[in-house]
PDB file of N, CA and C in Angstrom:
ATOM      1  N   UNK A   1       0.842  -1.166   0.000  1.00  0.00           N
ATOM      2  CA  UNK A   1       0.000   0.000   0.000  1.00  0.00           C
ATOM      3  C   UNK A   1       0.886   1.226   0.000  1.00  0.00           C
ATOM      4  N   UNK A   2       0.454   2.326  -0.697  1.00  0.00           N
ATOM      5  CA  UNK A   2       1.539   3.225  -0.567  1.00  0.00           C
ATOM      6  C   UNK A   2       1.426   4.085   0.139  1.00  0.00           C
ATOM      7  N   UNK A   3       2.673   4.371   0.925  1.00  0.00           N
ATOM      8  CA  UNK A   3       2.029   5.619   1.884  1.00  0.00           C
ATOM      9  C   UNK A   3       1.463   6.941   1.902  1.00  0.00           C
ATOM     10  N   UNK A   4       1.208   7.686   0.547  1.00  0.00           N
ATOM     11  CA  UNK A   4       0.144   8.881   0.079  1.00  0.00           C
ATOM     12  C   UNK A   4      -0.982   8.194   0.824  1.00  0.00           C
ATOM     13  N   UNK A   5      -1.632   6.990   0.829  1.00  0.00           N
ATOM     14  CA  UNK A   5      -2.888   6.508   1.200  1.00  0.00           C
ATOM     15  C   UNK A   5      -4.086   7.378   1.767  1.00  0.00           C
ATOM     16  N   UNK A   6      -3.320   8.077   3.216  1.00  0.00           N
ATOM     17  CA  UNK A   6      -4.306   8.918   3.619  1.00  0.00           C
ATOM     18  C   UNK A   6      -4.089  10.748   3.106  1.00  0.00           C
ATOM     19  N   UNK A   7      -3.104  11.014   2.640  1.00  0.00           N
ATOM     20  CA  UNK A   7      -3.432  11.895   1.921  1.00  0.00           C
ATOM     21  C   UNK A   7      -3.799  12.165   1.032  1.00  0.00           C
ATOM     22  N   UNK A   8      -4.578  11.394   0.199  1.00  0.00           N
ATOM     23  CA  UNK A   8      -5.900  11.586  -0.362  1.00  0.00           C
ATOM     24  C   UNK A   8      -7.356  11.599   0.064  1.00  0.00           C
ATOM     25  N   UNK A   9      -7.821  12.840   0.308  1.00  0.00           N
ATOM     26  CA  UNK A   9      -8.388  13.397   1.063  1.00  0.00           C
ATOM     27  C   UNK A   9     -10.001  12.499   0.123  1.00  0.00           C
ATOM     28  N   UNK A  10     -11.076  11.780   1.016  1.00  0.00           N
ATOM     29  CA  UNK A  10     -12.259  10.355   0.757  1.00  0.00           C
ATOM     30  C   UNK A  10     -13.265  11.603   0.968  1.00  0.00           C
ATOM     31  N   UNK A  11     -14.148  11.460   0.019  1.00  0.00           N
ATOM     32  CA  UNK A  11     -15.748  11.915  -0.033  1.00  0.00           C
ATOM     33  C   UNK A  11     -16.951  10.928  -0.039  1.00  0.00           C
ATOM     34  N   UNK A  12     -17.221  11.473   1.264  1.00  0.00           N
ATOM     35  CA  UNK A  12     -18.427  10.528   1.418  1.00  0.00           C
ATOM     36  C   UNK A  12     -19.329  10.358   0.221  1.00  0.00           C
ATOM     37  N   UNK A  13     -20.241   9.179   0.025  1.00  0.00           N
ATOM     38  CA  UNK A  13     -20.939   9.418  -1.167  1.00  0.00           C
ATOM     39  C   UNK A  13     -22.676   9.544  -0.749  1.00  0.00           C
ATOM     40  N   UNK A  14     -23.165  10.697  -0.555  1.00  0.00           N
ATOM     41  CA  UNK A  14     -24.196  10.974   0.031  1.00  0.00           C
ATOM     42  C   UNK A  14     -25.738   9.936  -0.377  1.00  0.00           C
ATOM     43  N   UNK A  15     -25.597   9.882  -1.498  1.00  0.00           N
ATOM     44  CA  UNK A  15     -26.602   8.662  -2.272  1.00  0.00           C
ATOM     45  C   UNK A  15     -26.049   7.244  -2.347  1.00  0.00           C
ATOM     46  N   UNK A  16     -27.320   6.867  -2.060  1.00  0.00           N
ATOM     47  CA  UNK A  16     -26.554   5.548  -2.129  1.00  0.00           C
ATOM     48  C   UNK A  16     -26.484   4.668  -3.420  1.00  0.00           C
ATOM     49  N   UNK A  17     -25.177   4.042  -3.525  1.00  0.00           N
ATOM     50  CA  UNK A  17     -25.335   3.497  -4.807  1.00  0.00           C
ATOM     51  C   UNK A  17     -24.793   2.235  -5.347  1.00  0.00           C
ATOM     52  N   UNK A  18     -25.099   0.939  -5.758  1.00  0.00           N
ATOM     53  CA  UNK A  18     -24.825   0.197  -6.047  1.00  0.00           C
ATOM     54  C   UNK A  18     -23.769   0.102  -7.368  1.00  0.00           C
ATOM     55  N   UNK A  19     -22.708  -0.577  -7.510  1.00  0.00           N
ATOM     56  CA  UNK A  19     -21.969  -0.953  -8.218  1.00  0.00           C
ATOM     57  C   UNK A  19     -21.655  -2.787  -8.451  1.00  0.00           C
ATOM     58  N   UNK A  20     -21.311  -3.084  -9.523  1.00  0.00           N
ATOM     59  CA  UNK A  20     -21.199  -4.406 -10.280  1.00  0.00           C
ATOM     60  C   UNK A  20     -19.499  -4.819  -9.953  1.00  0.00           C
ATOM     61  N   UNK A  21     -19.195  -5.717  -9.364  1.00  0.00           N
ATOM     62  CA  UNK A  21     -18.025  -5.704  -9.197  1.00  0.00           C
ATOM     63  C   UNK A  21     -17.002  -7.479  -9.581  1.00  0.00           C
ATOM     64  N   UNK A  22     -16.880  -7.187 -11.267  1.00  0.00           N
ATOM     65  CA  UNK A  22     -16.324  -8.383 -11.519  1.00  0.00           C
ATOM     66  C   UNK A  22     -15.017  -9.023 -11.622  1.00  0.00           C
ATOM     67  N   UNK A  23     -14.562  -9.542 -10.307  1.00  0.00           N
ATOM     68  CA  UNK A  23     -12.682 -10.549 -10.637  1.00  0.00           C
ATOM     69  C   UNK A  23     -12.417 -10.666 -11.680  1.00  0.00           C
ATOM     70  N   UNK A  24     -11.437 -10.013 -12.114  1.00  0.00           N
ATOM     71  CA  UNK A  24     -10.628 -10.331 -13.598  1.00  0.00           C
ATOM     72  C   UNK A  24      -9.123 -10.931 -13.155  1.00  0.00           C
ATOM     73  N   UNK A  25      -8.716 -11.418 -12.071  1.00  0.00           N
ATOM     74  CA  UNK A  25      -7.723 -11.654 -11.551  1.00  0.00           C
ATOM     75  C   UNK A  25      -7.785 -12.778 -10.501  1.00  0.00           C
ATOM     76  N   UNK A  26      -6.734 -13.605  -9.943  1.00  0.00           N
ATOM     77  CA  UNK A  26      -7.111 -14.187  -8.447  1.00  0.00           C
ATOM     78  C   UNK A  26      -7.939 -15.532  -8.688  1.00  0.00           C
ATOM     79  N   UNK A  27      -8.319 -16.623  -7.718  1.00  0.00           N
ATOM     80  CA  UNK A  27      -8.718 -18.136  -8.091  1.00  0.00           C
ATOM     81  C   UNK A  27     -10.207 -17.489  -8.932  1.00  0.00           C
ATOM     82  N   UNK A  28     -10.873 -18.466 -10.021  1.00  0.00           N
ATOM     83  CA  UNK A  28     -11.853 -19.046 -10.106  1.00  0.00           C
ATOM     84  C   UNK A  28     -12.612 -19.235  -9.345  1.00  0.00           C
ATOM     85  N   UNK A  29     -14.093 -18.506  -9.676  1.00  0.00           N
ATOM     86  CA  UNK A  29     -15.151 -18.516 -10.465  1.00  0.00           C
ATOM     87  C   UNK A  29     -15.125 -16.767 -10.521  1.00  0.00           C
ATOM     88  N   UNK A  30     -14.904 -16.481 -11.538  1.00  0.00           N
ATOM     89  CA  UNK A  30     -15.280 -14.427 -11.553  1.00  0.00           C
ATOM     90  C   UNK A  30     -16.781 -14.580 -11.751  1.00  0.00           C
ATOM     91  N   UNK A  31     -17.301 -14.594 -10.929  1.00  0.00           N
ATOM     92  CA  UNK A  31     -18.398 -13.922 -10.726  1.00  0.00           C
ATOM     93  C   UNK A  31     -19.271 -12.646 -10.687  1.00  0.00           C
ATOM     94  N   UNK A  32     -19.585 -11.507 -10.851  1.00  0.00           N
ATOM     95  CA  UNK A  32     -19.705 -10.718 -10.549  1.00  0.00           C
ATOM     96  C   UNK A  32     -20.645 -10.452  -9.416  1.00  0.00           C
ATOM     97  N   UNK A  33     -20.085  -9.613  -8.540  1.00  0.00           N
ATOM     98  CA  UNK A  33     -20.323  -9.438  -6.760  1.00  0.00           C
ATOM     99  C   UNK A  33     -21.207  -7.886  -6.558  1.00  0.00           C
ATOM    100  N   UNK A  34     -22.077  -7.651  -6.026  1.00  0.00           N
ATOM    101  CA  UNK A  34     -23.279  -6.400  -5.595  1.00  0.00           C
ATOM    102  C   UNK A  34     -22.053  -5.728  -4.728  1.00  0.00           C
ATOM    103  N   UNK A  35     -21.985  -4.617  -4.563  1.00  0.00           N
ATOM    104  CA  UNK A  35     -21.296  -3.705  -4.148  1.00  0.00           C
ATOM    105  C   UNK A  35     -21.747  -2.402  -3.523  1.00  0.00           C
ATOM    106  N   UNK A  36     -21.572  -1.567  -2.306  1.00  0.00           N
ATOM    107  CA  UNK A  36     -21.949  -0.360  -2.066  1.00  0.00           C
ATOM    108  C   UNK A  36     -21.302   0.981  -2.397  1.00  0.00           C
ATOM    109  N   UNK A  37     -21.426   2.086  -3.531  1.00  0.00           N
ATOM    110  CA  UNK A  37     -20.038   2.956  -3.021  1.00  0.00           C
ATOM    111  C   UNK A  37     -20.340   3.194  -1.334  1.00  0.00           C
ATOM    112  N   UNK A  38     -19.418   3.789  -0.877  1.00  0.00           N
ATOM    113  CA  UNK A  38     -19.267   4.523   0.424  1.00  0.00           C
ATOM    114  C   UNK A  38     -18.391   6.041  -0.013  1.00  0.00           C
ATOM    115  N   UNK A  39     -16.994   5.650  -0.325  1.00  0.00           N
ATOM    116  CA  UNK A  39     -16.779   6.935  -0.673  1.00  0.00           C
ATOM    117  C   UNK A  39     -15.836   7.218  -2.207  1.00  0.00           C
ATOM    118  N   UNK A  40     -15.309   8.457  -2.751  1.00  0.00           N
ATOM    119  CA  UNK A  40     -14.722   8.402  -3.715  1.00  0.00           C
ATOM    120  C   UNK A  40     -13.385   9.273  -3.194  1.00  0.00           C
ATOM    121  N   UNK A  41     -12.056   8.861  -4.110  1.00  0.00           N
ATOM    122  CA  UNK A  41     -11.624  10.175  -3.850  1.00  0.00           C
ATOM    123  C   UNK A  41     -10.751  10.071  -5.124  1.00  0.00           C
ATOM    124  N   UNK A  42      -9.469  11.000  -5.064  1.00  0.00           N
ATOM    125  CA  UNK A  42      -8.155  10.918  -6.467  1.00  0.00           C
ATOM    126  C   UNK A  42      -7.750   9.637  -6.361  1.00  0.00           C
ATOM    127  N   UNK A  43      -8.259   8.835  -7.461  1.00  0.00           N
ATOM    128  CA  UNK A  43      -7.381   7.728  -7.903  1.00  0.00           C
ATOM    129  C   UNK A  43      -7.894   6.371  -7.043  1.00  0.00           C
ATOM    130  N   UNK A  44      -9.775   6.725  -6.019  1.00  0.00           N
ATOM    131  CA  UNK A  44      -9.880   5.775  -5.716  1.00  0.00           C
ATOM    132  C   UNK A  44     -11.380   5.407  -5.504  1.00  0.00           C
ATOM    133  N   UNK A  45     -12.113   4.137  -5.181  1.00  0.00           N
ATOM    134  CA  UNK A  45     -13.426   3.984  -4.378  1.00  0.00           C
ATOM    135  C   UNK A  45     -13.397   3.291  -3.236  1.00  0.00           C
ATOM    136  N   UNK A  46     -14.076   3.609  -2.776  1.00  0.00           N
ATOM    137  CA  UNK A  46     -14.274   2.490  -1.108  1.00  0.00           C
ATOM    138  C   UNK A  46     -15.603   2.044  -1.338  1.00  0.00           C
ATOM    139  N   UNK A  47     -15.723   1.001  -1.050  1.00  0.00           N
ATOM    140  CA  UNK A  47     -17.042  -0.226  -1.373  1.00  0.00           C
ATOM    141  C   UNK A  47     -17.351  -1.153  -0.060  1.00  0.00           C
ATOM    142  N   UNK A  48     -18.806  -1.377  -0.028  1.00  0.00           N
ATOM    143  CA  UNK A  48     -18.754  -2.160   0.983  1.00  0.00           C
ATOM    144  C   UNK A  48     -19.483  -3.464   0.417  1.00  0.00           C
ATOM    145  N   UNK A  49     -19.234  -4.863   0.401  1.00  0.00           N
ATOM    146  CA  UNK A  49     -19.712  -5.841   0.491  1.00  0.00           C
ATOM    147  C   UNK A  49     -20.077  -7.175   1.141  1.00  0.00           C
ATOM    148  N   UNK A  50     -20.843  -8.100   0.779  1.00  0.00           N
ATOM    149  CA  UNK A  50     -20.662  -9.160   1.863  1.00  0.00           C
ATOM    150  C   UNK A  50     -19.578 -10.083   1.021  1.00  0.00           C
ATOM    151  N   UNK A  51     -18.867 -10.163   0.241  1.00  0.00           N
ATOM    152  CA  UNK A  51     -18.328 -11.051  -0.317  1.00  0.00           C
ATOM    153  C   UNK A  51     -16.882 -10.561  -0.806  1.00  0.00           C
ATOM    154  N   UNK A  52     -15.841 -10.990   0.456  1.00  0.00           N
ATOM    155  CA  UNK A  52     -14.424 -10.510   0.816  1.00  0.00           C
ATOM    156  C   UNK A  52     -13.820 -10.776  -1.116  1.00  0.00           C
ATOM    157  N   UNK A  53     -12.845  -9.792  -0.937  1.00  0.00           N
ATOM    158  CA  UNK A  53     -11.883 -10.103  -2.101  1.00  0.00           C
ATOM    159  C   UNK A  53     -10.257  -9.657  -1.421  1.00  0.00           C
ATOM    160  N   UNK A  54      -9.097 -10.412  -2.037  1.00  0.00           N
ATOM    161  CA  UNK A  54      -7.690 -10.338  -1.379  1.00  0.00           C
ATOM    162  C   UNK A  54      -6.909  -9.129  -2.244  1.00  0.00           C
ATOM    163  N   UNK A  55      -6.384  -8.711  -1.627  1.00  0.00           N
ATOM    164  CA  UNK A  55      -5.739  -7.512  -1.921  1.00  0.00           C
ATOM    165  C   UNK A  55      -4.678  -7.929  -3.405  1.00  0.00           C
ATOM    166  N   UNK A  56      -5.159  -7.472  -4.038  1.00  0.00           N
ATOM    167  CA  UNK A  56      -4.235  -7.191  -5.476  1.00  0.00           C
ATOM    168  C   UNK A  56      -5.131  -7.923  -6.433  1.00  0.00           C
ATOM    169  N   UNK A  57      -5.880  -8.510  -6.263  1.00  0.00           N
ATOM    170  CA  UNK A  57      -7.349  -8.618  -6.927  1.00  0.00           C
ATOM    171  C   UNK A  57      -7.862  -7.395  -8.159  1.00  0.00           C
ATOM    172  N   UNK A  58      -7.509  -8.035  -9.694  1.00  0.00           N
ATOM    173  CA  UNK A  58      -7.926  -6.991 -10.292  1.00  0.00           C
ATOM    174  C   UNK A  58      -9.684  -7.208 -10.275  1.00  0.00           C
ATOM    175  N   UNK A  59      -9.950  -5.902 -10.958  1.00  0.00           N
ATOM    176  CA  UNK A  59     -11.773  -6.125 -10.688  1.00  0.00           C
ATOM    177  C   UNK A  59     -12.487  -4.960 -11.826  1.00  0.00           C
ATOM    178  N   UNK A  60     -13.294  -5.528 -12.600  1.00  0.00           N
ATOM    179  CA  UNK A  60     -14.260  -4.563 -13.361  1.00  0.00           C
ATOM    180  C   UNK A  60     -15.422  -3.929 -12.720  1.00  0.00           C
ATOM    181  N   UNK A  61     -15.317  -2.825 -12.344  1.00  0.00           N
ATOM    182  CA  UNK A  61     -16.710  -1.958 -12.020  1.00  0.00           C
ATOM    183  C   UNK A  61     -17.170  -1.619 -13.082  1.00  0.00           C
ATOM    184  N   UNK A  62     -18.536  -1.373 -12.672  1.00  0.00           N
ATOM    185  CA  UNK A  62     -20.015  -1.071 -13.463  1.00  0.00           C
ATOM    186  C   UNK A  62     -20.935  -0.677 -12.437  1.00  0.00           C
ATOM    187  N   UNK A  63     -21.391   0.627 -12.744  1.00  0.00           N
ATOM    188  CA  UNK A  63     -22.548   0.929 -12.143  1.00  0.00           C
ATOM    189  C   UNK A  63     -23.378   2.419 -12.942  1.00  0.00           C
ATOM    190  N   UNK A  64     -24.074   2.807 -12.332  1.00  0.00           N
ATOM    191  CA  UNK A  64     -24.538   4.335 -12.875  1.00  0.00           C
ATOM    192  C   UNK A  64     -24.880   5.059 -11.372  1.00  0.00           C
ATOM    193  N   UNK A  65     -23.818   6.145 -11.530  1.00  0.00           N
ATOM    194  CA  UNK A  65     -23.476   7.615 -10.261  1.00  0.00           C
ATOM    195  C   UNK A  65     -24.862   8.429  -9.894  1.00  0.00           C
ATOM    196  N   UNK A  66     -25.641   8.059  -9.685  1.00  0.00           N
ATOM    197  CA  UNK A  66     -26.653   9.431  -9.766  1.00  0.00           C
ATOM    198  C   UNK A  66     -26.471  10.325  -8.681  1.00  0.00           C
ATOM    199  N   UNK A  67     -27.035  11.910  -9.013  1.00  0.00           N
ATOM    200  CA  UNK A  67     -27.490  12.634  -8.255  1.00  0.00           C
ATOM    201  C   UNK A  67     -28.935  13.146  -8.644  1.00  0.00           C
ATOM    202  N   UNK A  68     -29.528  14.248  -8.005  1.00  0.00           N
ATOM    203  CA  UNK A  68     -30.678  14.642  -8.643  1.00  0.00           C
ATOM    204  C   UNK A  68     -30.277  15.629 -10.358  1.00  0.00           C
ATOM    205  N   UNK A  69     -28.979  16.152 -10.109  1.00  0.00           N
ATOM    206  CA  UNK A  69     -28.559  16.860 -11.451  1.00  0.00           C
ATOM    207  C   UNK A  69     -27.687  16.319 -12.174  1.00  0.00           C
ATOM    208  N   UNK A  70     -27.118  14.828 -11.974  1.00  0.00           N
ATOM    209  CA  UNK A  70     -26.196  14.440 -13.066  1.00  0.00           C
ATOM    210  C   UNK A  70     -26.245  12.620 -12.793  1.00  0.00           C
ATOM    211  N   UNK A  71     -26.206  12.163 -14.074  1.00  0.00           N
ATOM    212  CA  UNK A  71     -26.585  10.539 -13.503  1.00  0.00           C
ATOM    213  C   UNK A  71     -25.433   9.721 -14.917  1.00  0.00           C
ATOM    214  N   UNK A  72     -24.108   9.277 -14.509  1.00  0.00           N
ATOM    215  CA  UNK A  72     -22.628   9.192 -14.520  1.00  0.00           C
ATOM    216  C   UNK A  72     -22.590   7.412 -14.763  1.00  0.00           C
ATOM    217  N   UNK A  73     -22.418   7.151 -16.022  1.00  0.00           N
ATOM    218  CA  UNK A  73     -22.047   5.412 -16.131  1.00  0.00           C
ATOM    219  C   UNK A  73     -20.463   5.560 -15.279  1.00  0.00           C
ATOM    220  N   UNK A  74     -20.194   4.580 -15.103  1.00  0.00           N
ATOM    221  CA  UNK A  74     -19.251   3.875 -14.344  1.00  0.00           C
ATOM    222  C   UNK A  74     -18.786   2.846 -14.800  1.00  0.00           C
ATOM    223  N   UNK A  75     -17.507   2.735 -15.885  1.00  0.00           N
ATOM    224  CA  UNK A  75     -16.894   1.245 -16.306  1.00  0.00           C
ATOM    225  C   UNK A  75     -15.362   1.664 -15.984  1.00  0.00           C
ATOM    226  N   UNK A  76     -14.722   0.973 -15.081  1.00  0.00           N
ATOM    227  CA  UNK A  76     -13.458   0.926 -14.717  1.00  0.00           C
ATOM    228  C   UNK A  76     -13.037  -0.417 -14.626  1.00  0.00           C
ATOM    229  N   UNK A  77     -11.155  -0.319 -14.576  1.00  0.00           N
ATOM    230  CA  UNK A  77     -11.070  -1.092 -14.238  1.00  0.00           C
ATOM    231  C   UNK A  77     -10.154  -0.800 -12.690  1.00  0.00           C
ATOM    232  N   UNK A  78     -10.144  -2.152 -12.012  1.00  0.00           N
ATOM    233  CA  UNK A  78      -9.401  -1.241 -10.501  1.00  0.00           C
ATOM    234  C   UNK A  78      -8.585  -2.686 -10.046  1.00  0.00           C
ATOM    235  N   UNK A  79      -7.702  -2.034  -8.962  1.00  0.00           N
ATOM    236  CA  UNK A  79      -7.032  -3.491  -8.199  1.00  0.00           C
ATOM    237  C   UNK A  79      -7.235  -2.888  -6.553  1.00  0.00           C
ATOM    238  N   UNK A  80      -7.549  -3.519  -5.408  1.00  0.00           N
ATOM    239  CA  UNK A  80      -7.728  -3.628  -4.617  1.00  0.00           C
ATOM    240  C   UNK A  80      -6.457  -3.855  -3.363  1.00  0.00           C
ATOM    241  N   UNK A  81      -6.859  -2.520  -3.053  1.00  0.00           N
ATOM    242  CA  UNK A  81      -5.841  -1.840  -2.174  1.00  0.00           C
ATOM    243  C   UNK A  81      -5.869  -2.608  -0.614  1.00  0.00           C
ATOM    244  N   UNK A  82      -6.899  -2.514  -0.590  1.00  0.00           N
ATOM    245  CA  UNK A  82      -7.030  -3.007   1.427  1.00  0.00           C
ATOM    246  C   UNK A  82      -8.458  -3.912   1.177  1.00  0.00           C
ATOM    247  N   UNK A  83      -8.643  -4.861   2.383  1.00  0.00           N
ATOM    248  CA  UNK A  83      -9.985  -5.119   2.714  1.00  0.00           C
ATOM    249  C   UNK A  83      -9.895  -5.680   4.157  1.00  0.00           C
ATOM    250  N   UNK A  84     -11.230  -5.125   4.570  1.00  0.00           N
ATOM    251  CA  UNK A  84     -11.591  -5.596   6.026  1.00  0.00           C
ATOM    252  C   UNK A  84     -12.883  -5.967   6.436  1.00  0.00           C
ATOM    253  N   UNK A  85     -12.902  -6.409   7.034  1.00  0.00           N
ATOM    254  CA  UNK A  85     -14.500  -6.841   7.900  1.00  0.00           C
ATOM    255  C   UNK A  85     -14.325  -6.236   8.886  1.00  0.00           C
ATOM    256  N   UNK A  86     -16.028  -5.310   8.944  1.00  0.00           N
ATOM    257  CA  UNK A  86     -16.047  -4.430   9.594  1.00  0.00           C
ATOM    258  C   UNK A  86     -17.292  -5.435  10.697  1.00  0.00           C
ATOM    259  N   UNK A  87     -17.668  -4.814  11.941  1.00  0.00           N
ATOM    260  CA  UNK A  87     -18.436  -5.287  12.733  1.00  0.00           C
ATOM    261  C   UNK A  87     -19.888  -5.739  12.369  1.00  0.00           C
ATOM    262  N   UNK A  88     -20.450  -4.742  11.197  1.00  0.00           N
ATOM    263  CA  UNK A  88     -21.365  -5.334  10.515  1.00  0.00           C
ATOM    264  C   UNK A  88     -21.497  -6.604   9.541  1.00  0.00           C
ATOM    265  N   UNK A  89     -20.370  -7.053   9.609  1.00  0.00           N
ATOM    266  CA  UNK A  89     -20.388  -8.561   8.549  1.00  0.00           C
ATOM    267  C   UNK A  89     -19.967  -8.261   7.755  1.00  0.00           C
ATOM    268  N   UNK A  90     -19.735  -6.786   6.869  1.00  0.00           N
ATOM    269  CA  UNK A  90     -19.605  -6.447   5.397  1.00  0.00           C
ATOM    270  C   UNK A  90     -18.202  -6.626   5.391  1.00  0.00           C
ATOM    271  N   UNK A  91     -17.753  -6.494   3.968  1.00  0.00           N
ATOM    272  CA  UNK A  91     -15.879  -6.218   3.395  1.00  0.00           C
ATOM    273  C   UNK A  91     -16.027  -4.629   3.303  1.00  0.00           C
ATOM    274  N   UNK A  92     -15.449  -4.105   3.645  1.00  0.00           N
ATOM    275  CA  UNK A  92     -14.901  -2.709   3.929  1.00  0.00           C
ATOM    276  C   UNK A  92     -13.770  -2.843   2.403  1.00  0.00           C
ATOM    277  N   UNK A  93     -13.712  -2.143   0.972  1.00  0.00           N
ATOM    278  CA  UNK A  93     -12.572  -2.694   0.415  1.00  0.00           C
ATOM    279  C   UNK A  93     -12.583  -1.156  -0.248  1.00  0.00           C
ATOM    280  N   UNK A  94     -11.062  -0.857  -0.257  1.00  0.00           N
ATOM    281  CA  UNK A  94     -10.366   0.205  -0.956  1.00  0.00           C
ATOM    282  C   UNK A  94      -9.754  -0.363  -2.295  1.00  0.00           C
ATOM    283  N   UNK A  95     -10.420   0.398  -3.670  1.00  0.00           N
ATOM    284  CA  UNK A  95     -10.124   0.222  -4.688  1.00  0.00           C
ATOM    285  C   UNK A  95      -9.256   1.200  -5.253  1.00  0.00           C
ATOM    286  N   UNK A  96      -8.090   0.420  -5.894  1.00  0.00           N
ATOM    287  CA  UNK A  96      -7.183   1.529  -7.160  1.00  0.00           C
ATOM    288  C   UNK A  96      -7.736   1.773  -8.027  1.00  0.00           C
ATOM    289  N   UNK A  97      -8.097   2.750  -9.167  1.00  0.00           N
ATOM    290  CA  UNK A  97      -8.299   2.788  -9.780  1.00  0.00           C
ATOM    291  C   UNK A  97      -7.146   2.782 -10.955  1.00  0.00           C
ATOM    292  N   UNK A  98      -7.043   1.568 -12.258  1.00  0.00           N
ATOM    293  CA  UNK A  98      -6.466   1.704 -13.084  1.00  0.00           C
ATOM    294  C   UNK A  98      -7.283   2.663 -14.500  1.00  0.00           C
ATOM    295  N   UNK A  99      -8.103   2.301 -14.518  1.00  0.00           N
ATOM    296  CA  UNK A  99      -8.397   2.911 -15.884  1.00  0.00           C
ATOM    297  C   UNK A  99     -10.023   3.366 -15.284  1.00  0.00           C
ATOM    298  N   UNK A 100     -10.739   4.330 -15.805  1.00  0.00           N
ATOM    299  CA  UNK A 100     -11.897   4.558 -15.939  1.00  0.00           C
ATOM    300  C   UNK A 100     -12.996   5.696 -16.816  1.00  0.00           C
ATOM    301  N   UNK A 101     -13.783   5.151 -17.185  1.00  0.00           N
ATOM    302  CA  UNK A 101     -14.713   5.977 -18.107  1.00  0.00           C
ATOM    303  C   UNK A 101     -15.757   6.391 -17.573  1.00  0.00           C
ATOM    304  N   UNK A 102     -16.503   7.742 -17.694  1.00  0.00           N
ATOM    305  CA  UNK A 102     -17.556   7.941 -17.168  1.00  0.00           C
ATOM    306  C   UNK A 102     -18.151   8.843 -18.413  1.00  0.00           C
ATOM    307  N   UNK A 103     -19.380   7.882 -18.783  1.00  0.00           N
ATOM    308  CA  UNK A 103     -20.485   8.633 -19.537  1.00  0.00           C
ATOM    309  C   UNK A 103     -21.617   9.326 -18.994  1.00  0.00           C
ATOM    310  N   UNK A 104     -21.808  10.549 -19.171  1.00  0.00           N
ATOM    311  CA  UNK A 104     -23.163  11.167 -18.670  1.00  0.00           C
ATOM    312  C   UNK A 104     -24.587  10.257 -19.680  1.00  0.00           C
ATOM    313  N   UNK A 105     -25.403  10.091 -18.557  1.00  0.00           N
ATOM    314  CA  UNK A 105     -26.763   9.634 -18.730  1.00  0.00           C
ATOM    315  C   UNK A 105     -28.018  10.225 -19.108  1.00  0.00           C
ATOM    316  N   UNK A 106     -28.821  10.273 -20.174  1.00  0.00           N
ATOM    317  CA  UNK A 106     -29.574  11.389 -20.391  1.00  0.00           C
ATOM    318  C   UNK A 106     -31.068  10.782 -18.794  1.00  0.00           C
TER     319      UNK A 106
END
């Protein structure tokens, strides 16, 4: 992990929003896994799920960003920085972002 980590300053993500989150890396079966954002920031996402993934895990996101004034496709690709289980059962997981596209939605 590199140590900039926490100086990249995390924005909560006020709406809530589901993302598609498929293993392109790491053992068999890529499945694709339901995902929460939590937050965004430079160069990253934080996600919460019930279904752990190991750190360096590449992974395809998919989702669509909404707000009430702008509603944002989501196709990246990312590798996975940290993960934890938090007290609620979920994976707590910090994503890299390698590559990503965002189309506005009419």
């Amino acid at each position: 992990m590199s140590s900039d980590r926490r100086d990249k300053r995390r924005i909560p993500v006020e709406t809530p929003c589901g993302l598609r989150l498929t293993p392109r890396s790491g053992p068999p079966p890529y499945r694709p896994i339901m995902a929460q954002l939590v937050d965004v920031s430079v160069g990253g996402l934080g996600v919460e799920t019930f279904t752990p993934l190991d750190r360096g895990v590449e992974v395809e996101v998919k989702g669509v960003l909404s707000r009430p004034d702008l509603r944002l496709r989501v196709d990246a690709a990312a590798r996975v920085a940290h993960s934890k289980l938090t007290a609620a059962g979920r994976y707590r997981i910090g994503l890299e972002v390698i590559d990503i596209s965002l189309d506005r939605v009419a």
